[in-house]
C-alpha atoms as a PDB file:
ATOM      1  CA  UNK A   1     -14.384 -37.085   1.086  1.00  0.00           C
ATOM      2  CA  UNK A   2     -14.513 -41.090   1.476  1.00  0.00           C
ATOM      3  CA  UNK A   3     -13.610 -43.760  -1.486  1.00  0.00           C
ATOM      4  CA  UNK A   4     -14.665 -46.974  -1.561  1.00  0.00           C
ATOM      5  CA  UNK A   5     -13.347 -49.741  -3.679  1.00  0.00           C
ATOM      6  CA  UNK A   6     -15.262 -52.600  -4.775  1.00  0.00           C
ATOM      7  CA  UNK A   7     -13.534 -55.672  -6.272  1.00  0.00           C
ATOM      8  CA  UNK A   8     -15.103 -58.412  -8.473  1.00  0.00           C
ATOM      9  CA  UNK A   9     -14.888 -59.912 -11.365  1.00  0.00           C
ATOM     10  CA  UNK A  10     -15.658 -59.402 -14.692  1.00  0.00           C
ATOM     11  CA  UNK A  11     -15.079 -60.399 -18.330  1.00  0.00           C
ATOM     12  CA  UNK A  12     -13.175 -57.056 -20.316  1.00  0.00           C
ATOM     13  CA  UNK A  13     -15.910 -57.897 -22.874  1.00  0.00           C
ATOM     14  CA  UNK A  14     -18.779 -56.747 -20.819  1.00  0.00           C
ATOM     15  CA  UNK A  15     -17.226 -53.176 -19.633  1.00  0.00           C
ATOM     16  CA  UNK A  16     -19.788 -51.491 -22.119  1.00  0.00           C
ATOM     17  CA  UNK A  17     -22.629 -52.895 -20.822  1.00  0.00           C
ATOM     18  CA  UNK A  18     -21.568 -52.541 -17.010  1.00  0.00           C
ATOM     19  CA  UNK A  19     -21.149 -48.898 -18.022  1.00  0.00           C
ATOM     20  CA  UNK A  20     -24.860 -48.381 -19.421  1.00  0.00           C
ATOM     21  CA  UNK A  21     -26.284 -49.972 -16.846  1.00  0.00           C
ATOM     22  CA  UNK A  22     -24.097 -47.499 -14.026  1.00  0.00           C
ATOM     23  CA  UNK A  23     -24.896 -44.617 -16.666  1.00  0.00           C
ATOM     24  CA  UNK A  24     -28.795 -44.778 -16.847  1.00  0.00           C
ATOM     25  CA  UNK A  25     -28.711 -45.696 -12.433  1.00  0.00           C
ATOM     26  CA  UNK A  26     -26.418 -42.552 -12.424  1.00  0.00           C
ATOM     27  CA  UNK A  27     -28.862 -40.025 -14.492  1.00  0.00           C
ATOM     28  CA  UNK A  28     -31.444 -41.240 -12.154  1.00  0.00           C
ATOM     29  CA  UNK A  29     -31.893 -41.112  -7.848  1.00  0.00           C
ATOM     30  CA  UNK A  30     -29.955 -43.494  -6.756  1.00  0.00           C
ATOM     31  CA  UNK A  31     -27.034 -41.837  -5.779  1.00  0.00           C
ATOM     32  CA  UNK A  32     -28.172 -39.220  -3.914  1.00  0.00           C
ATOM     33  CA  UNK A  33     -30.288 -41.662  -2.290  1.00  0.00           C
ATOM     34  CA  UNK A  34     -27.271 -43.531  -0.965  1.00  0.00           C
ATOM     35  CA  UNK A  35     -25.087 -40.074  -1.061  1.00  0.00           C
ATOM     36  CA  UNK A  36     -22.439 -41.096  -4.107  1.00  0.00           C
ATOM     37  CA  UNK A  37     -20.964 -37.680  -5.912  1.00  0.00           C
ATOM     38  CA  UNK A  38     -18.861 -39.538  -8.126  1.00  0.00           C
ATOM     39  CA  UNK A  39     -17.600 -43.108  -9.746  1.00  0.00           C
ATOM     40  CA  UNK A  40     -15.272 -44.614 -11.684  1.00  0.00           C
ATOM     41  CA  UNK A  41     -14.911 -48.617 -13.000  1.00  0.00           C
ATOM     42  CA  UNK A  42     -11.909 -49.976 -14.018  1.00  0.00           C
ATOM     43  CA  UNK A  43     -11.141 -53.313 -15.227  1.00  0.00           C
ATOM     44  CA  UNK A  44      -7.624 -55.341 -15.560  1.00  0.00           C
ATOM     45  CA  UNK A  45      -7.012 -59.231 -16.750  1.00  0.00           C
ATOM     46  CA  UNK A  46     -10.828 -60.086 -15.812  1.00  0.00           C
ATOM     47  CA  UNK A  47     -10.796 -58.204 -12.416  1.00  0.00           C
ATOM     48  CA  UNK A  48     -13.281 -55.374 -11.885  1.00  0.00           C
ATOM     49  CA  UNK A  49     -13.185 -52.133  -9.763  1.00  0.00           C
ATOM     50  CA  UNK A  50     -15.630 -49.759  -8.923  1.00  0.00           C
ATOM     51  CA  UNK A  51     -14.561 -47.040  -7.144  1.00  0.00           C
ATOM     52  CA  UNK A  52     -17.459 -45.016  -4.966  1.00  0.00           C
ATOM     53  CA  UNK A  53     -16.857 -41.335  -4.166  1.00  0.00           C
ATOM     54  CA  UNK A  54     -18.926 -39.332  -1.602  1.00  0.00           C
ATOM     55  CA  UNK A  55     -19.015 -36.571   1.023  1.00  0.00           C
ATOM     56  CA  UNK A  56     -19.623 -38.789   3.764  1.00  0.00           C
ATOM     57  CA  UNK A  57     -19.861 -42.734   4.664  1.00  0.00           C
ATOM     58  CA  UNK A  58     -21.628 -44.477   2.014  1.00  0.00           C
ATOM     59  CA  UNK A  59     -20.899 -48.253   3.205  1.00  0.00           C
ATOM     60  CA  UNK A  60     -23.969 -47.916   5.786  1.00  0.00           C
ATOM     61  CA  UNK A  61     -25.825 -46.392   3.580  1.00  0.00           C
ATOM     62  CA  UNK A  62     -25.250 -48.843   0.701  1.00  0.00           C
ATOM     63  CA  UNK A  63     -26.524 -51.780   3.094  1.00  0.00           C
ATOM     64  CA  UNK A  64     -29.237 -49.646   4.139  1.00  0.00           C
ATOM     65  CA  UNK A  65     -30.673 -49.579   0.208  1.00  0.00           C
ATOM     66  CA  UNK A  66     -30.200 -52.928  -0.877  1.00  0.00           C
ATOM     67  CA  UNK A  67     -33.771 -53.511  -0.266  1.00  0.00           C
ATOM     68  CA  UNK A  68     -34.758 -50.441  -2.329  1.00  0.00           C
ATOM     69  CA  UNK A  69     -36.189 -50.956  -5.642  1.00  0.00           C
ATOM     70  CA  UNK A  70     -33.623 -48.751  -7.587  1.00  0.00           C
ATOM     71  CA  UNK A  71     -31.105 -50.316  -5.968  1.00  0.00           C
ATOM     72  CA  UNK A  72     -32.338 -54.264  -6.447  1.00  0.00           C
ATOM     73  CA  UNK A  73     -32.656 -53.123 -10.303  1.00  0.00           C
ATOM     74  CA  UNK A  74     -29.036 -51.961 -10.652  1.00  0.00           C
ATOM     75  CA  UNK A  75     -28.453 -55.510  -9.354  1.00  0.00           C
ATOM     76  CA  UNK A  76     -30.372 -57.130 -11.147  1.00  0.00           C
ATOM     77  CA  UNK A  77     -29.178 -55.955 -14.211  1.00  0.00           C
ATOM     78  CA  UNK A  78     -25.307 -56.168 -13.102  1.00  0.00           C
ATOM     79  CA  UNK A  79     -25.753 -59.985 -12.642  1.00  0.00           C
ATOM     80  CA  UNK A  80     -24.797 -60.960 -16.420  1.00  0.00           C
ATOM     81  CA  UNK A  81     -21.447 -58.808 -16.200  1.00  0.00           C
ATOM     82  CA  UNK A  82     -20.187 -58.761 -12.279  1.00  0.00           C
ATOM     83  CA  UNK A  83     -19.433 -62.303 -10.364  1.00  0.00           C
ATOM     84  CA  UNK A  84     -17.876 -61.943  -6.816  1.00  0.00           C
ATOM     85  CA  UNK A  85     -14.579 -62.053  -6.220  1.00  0.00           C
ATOM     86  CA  UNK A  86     -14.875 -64.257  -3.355  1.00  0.00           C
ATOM     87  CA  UNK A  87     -18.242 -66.478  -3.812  1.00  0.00           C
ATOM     88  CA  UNK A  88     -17.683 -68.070  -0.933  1.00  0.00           C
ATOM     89  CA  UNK A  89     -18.133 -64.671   1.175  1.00  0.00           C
ATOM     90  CA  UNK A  90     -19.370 -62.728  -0.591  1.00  0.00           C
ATOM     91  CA  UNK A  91     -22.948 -61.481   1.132  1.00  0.00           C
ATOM     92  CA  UNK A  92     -23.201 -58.194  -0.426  1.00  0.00           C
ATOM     93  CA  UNK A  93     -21.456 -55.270  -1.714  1.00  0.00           C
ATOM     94  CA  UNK A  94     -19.965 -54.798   1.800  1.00  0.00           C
ATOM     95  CA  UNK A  95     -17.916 -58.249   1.573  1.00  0.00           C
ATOM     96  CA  UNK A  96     -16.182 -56.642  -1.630  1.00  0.00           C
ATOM     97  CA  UNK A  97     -14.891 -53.413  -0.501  1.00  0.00           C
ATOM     98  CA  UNK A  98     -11.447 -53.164  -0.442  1.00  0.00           C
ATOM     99  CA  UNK A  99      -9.502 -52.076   2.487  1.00  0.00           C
ATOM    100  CA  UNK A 100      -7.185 -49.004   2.182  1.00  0.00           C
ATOM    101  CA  UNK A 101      -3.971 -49.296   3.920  1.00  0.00           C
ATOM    102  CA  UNK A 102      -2.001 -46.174   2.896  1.00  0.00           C
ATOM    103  CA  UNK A 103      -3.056 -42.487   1.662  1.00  0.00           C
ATOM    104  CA  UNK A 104      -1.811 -39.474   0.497  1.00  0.00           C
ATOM    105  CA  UNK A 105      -2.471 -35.999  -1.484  1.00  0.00           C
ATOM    106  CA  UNK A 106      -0.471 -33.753  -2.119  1.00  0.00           C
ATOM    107  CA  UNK A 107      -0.804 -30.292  -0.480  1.00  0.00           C
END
């Protein structure tokens, strides 16, 4: 299984609405298209975290759909709620994704 973190920002205000618009993209195609079994958001002192799960690689995939209509419309309608953590960088959801350093599960 692969995780994949992605750090924003994000007023604590708008977590209902970021979750509607991730609910109704969730019901529909989208993440099978791009291979995601699972998510979770979190959000702490205006910081925002979205964290992917799926059977296999999803970052690939991810860049491969940004052209994709469902995916543009997620987007699109996350623009209001999620500003990048690092403007300056930020490109796409690639440039977000945090980097794991340590791991572990217990047996």
């Amino acid at each position: 299984m692969e995780r994949r973190l992605i750090v924003a920002r994000m007023d604590p205000g708008d977590a209902q609405s970021v979750a509607e618009v991730f609910a109704e993209s969730d019901a529909g195609a989208l993440p099978g298209l791009i291979g995601v079994t699972g998510r979770s958001l979190f959000h702490y002192n205006g910081l925002y975290f979205h964290l992917i799960e799926a059977e296999t690689s999803v970052r690939e995939r991810i860049d491969a759909k940004k052209t994709d209509p469902l995916f543009q419309d997620v987007s699109r309608k996350l623009e209001p709620y999620i500003a990048p953590y690092d403007p300056q960088t930020w490109q796409g959801p690639a440039d977000a994704m945090a980097t794991r350093f340590y791991s572990w599960r217990a047996k």
